[in-house]
N, C-alpha and C. Protein backbone atom coordinates (compact mmCIF):
# COMPACT_ATOMS: atom_id res chain seq x y z
N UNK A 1 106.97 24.33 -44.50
CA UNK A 1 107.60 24.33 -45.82
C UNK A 1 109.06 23.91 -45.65
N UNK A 2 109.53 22.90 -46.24
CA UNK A 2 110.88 22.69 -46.22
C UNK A 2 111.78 23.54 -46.52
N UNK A 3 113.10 23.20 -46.34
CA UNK A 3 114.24 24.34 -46.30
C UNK A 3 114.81 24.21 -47.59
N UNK A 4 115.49 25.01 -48.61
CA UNK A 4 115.86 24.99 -49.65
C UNK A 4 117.11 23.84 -49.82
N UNK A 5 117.74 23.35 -48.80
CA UNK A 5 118.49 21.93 -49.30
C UNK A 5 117.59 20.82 -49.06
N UNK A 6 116.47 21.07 -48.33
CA UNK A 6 115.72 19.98 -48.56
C UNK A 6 114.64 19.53 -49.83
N UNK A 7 114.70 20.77 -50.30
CA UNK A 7 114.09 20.96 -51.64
C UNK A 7 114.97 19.99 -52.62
N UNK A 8 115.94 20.63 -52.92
CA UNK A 8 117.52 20.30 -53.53
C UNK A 8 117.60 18.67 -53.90
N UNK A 9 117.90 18.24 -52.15
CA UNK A 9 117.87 16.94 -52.28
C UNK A 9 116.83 16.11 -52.64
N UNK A 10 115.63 16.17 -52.55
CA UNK A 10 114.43 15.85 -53.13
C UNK A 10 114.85 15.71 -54.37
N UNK A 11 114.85 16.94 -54.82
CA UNK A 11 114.66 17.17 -56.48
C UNK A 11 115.87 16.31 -57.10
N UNK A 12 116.64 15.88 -56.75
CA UNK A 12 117.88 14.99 -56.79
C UNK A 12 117.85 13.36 -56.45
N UNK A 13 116.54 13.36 -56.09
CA UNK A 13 115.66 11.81 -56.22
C UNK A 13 115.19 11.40 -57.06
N UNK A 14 115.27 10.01 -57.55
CA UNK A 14 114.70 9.62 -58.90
C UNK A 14 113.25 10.01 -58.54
N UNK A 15 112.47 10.25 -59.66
CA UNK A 15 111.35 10.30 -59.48
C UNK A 15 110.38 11.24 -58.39
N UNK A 16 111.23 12.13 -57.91
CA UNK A 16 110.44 13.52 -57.10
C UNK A 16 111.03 14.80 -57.85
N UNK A 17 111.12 14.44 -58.32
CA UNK A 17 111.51 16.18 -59.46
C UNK A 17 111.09 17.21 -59.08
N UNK A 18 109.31 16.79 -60.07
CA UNK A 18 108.50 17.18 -60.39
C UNK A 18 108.18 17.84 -58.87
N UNK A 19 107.63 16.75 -57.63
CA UNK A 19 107.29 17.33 -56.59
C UNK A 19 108.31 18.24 -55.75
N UNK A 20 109.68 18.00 -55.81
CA UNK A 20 110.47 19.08 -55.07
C UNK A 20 110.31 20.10 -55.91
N UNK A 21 110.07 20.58 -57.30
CA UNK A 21 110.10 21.87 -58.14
C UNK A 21 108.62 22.24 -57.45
N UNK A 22 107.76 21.48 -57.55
CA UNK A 22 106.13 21.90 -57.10
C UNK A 22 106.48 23.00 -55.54
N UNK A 23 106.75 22.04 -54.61
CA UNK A 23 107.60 22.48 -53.27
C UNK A 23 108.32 24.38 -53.27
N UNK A 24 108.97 24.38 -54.34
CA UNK A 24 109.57 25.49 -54.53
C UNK A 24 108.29 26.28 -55.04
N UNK A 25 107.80 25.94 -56.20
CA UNK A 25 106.78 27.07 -56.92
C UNK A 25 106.17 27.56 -55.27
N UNK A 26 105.50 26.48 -54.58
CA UNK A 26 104.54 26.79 -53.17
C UNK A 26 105.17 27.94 -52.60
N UNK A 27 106.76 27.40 -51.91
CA UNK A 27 107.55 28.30 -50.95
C UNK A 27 107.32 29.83 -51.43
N UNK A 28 108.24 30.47 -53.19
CA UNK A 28 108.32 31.26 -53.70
C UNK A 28 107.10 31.79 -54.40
N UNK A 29 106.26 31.25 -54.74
CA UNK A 29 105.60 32.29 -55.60
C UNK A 29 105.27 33.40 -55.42
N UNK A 30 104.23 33.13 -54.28
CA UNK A 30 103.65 35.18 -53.84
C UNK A 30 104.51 35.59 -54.08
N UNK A 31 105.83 35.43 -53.09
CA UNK A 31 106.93 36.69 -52.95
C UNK A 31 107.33 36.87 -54.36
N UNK A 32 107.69 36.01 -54.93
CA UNK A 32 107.93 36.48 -56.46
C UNK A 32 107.09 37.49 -57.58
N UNK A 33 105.77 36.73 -56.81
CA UNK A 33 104.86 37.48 -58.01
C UNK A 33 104.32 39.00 -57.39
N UNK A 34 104.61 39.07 -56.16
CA UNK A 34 104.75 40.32 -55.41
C UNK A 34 105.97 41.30 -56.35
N UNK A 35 107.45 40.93 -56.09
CA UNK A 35 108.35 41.37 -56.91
C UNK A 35 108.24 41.79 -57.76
N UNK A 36 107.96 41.11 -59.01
CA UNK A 36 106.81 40.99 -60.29
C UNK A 36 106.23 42.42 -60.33
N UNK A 37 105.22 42.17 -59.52
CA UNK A 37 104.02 43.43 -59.76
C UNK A 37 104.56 44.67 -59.08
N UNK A 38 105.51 44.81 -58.11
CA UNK A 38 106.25 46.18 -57.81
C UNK A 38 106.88 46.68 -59.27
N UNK A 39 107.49 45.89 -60.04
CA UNK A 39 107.87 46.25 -61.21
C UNK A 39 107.09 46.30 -62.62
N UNK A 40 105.86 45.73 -62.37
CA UNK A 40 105.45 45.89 -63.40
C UNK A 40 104.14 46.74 -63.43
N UNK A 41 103.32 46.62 -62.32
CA UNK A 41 102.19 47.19 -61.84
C UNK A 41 101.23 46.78 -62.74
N UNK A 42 101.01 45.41 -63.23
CA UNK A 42 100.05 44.37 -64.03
C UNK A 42 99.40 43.40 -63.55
N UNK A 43 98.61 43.02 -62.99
CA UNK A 43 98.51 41.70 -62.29
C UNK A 43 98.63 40.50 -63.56
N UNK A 44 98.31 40.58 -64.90
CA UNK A 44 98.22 39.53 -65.69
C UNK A 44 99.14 39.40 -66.16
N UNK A 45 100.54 40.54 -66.53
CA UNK A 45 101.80 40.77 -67.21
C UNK A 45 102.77 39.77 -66.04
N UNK A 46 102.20 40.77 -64.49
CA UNK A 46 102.92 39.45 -63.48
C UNK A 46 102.84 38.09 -63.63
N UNK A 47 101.41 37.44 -63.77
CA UNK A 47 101.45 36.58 -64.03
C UNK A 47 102.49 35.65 -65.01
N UNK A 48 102.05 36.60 -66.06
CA UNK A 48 103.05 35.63 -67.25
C UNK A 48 104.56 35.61 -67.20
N UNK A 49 105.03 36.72 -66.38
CA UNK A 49 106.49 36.60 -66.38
C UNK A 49 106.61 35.95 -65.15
N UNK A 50 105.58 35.85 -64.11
CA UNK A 50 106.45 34.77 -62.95
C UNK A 50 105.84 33.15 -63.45
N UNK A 51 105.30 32.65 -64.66
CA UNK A 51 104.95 31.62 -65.00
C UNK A 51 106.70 31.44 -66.27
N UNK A 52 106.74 32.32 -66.75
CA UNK A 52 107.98 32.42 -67.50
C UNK A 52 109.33 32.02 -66.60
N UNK A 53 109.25 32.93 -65.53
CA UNK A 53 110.18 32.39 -64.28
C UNK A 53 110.38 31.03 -63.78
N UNK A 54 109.09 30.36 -63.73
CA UNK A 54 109.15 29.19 -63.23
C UNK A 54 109.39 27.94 -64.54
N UNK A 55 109.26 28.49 -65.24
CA UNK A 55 109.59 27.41 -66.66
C UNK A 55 110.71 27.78 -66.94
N UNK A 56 111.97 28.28 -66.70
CA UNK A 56 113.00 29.04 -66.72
C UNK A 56 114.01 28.14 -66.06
N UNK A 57 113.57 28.43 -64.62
CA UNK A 57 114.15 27.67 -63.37
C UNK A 57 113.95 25.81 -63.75
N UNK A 58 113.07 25.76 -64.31
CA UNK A 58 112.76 24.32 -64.21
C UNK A 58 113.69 23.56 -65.75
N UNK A 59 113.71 24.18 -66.58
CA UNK A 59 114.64 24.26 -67.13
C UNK A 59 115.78 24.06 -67.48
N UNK A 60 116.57 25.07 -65.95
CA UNK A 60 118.18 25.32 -65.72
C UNK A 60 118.11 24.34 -64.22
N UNK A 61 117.58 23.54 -63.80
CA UNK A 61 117.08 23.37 -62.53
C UNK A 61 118.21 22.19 -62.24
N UNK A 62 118.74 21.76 -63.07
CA UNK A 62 119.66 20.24 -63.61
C UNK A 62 120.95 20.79 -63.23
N UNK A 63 121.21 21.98 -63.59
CA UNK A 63 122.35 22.86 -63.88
C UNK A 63 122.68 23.86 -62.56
N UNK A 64 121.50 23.41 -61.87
CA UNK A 64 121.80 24.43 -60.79
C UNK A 64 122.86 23.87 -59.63
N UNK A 65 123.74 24.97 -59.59
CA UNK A 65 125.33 24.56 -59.11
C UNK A 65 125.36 25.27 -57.30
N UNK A 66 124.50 25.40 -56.70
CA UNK A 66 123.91 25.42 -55.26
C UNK A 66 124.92 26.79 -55.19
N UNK A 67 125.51 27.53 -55.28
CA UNK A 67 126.53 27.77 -55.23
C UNK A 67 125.86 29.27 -54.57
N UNK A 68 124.56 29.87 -54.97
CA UNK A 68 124.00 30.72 -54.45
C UNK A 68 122.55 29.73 -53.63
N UNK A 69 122.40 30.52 -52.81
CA UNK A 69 120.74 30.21 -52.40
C UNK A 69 119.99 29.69 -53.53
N UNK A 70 118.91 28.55 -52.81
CA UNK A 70 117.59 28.58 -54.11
C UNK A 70 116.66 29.52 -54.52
N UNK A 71 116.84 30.26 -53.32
CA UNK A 71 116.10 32.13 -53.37
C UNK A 71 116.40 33.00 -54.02
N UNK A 72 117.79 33.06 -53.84
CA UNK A 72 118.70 33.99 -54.64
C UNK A 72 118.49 34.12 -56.73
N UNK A 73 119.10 32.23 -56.39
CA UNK A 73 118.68 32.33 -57.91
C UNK A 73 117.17 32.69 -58.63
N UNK A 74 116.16 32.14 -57.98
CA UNK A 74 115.07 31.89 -58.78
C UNK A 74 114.73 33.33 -58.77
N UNK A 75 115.10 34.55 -57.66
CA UNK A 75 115.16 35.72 -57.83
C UNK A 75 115.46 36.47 -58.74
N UNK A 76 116.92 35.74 -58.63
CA UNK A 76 117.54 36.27 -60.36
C UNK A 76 116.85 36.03 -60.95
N UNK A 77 116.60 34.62 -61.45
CA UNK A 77 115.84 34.36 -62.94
C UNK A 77 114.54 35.48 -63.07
N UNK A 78 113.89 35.40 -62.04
CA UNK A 78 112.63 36.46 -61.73
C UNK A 78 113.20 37.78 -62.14
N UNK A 79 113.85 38.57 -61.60
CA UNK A 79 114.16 39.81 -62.02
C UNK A 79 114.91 39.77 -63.46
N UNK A 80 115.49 39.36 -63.93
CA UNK A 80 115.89 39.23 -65.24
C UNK A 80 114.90 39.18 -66.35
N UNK A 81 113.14 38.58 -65.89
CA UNK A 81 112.73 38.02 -66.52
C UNK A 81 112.14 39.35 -66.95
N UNK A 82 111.78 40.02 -65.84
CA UNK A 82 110.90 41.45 -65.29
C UNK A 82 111.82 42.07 -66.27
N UNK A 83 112.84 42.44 -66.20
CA UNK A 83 113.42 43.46 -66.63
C UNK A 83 113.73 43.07 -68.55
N UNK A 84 113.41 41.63 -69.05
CA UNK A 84 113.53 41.71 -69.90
C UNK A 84 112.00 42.10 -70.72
N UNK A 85 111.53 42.01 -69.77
CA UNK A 85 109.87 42.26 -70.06
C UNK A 85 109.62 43.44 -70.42
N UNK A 86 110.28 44.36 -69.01
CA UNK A 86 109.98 45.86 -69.19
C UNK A 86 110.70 46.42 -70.36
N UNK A 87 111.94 45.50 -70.95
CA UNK A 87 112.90 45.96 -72.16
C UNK A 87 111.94 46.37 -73.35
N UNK A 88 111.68 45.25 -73.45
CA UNK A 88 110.37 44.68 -74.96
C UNK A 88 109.57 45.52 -74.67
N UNK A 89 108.88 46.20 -73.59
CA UNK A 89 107.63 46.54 -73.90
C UNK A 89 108.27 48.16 -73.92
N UNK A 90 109.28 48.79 -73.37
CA UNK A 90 109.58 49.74 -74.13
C UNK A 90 110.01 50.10 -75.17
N UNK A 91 110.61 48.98 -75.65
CA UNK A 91 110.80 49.10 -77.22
C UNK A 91 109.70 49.23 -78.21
N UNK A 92 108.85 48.28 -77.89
CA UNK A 92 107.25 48.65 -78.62
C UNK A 92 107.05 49.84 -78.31
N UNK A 93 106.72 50.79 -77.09
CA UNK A 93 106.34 51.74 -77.00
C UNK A 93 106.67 53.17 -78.17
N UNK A 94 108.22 52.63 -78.78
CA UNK A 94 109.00 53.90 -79.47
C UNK A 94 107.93 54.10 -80.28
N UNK A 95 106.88 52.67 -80.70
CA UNK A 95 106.02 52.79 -82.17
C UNK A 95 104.54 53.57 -81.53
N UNK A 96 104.56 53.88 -80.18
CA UNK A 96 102.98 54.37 -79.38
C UNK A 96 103.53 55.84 -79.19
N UNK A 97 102.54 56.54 -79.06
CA UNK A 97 102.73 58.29 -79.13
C UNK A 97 102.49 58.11 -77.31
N UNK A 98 102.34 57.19 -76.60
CA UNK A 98 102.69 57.32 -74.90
C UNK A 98 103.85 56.50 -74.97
N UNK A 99 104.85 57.38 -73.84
CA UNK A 99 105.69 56.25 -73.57
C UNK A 99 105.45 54.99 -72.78
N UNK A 100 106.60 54.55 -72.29
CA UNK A 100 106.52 53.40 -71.48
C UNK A 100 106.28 53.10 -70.02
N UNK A 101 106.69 54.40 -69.69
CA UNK A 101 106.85 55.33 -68.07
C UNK A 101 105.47 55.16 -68.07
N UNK A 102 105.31 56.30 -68.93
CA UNK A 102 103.63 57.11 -68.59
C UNK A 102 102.68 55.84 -68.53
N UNK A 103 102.65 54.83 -69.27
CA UNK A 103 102.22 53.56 -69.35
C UNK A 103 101.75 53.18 -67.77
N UNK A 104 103.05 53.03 -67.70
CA UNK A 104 103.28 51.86 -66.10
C UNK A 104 102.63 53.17 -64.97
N UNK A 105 102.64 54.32 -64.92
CA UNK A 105 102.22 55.30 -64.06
C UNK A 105 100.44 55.27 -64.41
N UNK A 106 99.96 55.27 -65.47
CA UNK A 106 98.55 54.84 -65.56
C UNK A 106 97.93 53.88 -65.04
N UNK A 107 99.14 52.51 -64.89
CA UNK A 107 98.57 51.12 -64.13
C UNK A 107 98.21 51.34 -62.80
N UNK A 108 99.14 52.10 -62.16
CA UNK A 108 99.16 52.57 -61.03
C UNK A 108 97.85 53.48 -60.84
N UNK A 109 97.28 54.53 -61.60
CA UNK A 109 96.14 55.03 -61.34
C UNK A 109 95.17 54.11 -61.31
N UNK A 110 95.14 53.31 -62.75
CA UNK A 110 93.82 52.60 -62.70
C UNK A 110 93.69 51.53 -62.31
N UNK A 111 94.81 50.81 -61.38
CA UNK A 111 94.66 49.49 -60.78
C UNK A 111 93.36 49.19 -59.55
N UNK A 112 92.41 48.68 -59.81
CA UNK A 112 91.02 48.71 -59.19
C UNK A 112 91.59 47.99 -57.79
N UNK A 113 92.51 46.98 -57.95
CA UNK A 113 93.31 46.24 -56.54
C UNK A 113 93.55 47.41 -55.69
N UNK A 114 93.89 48.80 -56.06
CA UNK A 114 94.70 49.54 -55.24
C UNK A 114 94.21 50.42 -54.39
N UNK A 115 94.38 50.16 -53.02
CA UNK A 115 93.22 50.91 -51.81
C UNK A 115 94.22 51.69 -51.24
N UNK A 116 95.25 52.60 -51.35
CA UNK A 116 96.30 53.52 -50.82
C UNK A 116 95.08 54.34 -51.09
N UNK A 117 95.84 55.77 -50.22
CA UNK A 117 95.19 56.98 -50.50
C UNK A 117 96.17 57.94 -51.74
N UNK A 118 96.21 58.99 -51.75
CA UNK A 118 96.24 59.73 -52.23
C UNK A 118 97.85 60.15 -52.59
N UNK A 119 98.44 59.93 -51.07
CA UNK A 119 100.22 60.24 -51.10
C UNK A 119 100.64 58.40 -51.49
N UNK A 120 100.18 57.72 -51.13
CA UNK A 120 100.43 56.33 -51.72
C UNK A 120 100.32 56.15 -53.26
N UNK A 121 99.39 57.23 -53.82
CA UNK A 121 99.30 56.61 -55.37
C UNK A 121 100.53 57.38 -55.75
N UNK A 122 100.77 58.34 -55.33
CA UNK A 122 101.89 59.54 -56.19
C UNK A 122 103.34 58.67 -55.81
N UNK A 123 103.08 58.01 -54.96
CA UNK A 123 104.87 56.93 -53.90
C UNK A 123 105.21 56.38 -55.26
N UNK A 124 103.90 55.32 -55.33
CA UNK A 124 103.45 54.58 -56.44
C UNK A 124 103.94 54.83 -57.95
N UNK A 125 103.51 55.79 -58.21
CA UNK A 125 103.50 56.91 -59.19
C UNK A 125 105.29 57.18 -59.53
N UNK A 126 105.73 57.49 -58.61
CA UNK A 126 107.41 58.25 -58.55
C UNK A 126 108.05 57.05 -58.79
N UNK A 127 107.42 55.73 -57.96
CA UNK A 127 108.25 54.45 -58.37
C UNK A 127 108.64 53.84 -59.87
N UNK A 128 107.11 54.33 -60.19
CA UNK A 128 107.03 53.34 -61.44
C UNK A 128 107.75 54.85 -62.94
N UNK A 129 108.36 56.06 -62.48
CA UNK A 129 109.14 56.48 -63.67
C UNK A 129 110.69 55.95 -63.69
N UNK A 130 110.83 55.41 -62.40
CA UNK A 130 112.44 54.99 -62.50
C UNK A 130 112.42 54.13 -63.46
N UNK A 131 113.89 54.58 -63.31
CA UNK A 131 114.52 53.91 -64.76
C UNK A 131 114.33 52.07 -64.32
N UNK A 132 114.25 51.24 -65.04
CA UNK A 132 114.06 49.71 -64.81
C UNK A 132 114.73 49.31 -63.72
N UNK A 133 115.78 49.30 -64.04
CA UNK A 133 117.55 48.37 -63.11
C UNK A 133 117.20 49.01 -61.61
N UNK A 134 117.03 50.14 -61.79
CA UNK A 134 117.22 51.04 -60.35
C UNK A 134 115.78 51.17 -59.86
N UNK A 135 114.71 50.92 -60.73
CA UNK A 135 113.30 50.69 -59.73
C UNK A 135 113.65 49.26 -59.54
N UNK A 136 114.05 48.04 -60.27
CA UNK A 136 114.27 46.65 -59.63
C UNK A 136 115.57 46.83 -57.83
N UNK A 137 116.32 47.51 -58.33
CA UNK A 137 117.07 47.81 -56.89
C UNK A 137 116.17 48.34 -55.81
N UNK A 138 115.64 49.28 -55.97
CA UNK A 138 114.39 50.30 -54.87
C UNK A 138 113.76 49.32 -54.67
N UNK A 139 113.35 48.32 -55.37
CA UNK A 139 111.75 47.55 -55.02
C UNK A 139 112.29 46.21 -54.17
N UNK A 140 113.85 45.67 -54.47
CA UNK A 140 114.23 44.69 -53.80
C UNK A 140 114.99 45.04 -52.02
N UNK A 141 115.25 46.35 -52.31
CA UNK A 141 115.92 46.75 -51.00
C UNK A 141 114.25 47.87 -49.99
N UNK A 142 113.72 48.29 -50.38
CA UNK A 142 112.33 48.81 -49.68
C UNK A 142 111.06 47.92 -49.72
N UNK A 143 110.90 47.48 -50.60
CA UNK A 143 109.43 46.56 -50.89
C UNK A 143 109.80 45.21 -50.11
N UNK A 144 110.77 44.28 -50.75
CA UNK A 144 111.28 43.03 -50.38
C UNK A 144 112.00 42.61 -49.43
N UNK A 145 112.57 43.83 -48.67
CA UNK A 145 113.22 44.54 -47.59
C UNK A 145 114.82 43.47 -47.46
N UNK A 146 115.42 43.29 -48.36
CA UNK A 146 116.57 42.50 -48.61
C UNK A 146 117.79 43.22 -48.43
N UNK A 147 118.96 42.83 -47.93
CA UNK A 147 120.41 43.03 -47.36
C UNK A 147 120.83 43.58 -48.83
N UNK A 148 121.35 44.71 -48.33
CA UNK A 148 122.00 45.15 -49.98
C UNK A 148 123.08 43.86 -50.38
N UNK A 149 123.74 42.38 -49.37
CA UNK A 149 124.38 41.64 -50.08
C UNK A 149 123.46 40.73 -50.43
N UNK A 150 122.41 40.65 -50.42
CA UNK A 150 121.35 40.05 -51.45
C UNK A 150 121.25 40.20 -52.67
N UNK A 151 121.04 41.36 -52.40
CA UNK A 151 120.56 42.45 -54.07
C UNK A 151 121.89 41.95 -54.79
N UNK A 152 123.23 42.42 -54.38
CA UNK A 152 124.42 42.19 -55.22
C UNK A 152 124.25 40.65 -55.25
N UNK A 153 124.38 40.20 -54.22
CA UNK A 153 124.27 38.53 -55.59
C UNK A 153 123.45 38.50 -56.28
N UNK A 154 122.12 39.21 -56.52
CA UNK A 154 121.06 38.94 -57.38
C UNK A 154 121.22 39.44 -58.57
N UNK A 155 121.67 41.03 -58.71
CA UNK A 155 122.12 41.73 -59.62
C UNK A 155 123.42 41.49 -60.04
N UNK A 156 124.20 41.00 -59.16
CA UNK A 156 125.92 40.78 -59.88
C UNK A 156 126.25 41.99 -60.04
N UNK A 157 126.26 43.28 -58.94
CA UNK A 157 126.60 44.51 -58.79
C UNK A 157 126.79 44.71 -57.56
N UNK A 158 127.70 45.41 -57.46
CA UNK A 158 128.74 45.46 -56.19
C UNK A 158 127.75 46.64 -55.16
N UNK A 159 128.01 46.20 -53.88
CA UNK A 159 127.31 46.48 -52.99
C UNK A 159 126.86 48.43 -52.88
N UNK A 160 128.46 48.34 -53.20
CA UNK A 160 128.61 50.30 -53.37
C UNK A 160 128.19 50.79 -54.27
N UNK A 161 127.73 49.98 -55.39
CA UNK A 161 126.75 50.46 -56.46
C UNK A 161 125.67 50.59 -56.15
N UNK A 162 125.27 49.70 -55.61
CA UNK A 162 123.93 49.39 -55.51
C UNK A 162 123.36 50.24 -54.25
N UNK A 163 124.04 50.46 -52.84
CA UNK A 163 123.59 51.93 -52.47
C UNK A 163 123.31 53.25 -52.90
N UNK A 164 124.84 53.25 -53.88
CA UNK A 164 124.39 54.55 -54.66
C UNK A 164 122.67 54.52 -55.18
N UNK A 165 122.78 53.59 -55.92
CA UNK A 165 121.53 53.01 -56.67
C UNK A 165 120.34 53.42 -56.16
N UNK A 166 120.52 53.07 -54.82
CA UNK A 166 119.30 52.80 -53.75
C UNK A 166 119.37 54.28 -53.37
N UNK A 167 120.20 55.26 -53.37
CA UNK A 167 119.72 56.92 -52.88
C UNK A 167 119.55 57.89 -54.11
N UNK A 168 119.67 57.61 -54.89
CA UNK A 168 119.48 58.39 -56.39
C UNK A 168 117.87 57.56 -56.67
N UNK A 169 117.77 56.64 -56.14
CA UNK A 169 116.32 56.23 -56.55
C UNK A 169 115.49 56.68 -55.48
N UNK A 170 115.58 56.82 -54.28
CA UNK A 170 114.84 57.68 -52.76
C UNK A 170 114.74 59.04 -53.14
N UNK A 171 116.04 59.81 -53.98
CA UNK A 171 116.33 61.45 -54.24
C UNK A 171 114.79 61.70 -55.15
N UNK A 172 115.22 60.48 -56.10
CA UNK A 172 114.14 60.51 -57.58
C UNK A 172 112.24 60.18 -56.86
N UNK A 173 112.75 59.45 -55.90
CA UNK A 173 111.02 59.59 -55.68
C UNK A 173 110.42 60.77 -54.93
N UNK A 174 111.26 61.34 -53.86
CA UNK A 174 111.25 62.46 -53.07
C UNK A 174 110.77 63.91 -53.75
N UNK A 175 111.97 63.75 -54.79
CA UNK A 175 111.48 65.22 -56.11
C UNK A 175 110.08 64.94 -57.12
N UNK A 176 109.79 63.49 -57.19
CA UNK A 176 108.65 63.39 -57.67
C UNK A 176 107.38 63.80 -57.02
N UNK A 177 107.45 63.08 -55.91
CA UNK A 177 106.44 63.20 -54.82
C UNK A 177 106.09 64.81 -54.23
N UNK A 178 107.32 65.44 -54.40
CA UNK A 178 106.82 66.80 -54.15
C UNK A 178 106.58 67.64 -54.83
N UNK A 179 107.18 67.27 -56.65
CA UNK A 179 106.56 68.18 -57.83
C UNK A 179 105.39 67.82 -57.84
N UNK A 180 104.33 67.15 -57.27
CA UNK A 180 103.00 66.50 -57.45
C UNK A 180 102.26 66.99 -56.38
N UNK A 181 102.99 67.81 -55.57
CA UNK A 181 101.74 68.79 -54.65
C UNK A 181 101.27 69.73 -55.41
């Protein structure tokens, strides 16, 4: 797989656009749509927001000023997309007698994909009540296993936030995981 300036320059050729953006969808997707489903715990909701992602990027793709990674950004666009997703669908929820939490903690029970045992579904479980911003931090620094100066270019939040971030969200799964014995 080529390297992200080789992508770049491609896509900066008359007439390979299309194939250097193709190039990228290849490189990124899983990992994206991995990302995706840590936050959303949907496989079809993933879908549509990392298809949203990629029509996003392709988009702003003219405009893109190299200035971060091609990873970085399409990350961003990805988590932005997630988190505007998870916005909307808690807002609908105010009109459902379940919330939005309890929602995403049901996906997690009834996801037929999911072969953990027992302390894996409750991990699972503790992940998906965090609050959005700070399960997208937990899921990019444990799941995606990324440099907290990743996360801050991704989030545009300063590194010392975003630790905090990252142990108030470990505290929050810890007290979950053990009110559930």
């Amino acid at each position: 797989m080529p390297e992200d300036k080789e992508i770049m320059e491609l896509y900066k050729v008359e007439g390979k656009k299309e194939y250097a953006f193709n190039l990228l969808m290849r490189k990124y997707e899983e990992r994206l749509y991995w990302h995706i489903r840590n936050m959303t715990f949907d496989h079809d909701d993933s879908d549509d927001i990392l298809q949203n992602t990629f029509i996003k990027a392709w988009g702003a793709m003219d405009s893109f000023r190299e200035e971060s990674g091609l990873y970085t950004w399409i990350y961003r666009i990805a988590t932005n997309e997630t988190l505007t997703f998870l916005k909307r669908k808690r807002l609908l929820s105010v009109f459902s007698l379940t919330s939005y939490s309890e929602v995403l903690e049901n996906k997690v029970i009834s996801d037929s994909n999911f072969d953990g045992d027992e302390l894996q579904r409750r991990f699972y479980r503790a992940v998906a009540k965090l609050p959005d911003k700070q399960r997208s931090v937990f899921i990019m620094k444990y799941f995606d296993g990324l440099k907290y100066e990743e996360i801050s270019e991704i989030a545009g939040v300063t590194v010392g936030a975003l630790k905090a971030s990252y142990h108030h969200a470990c505290a929050k799964i810890k007290k979950n995981i053990d009110m559930s014995d």
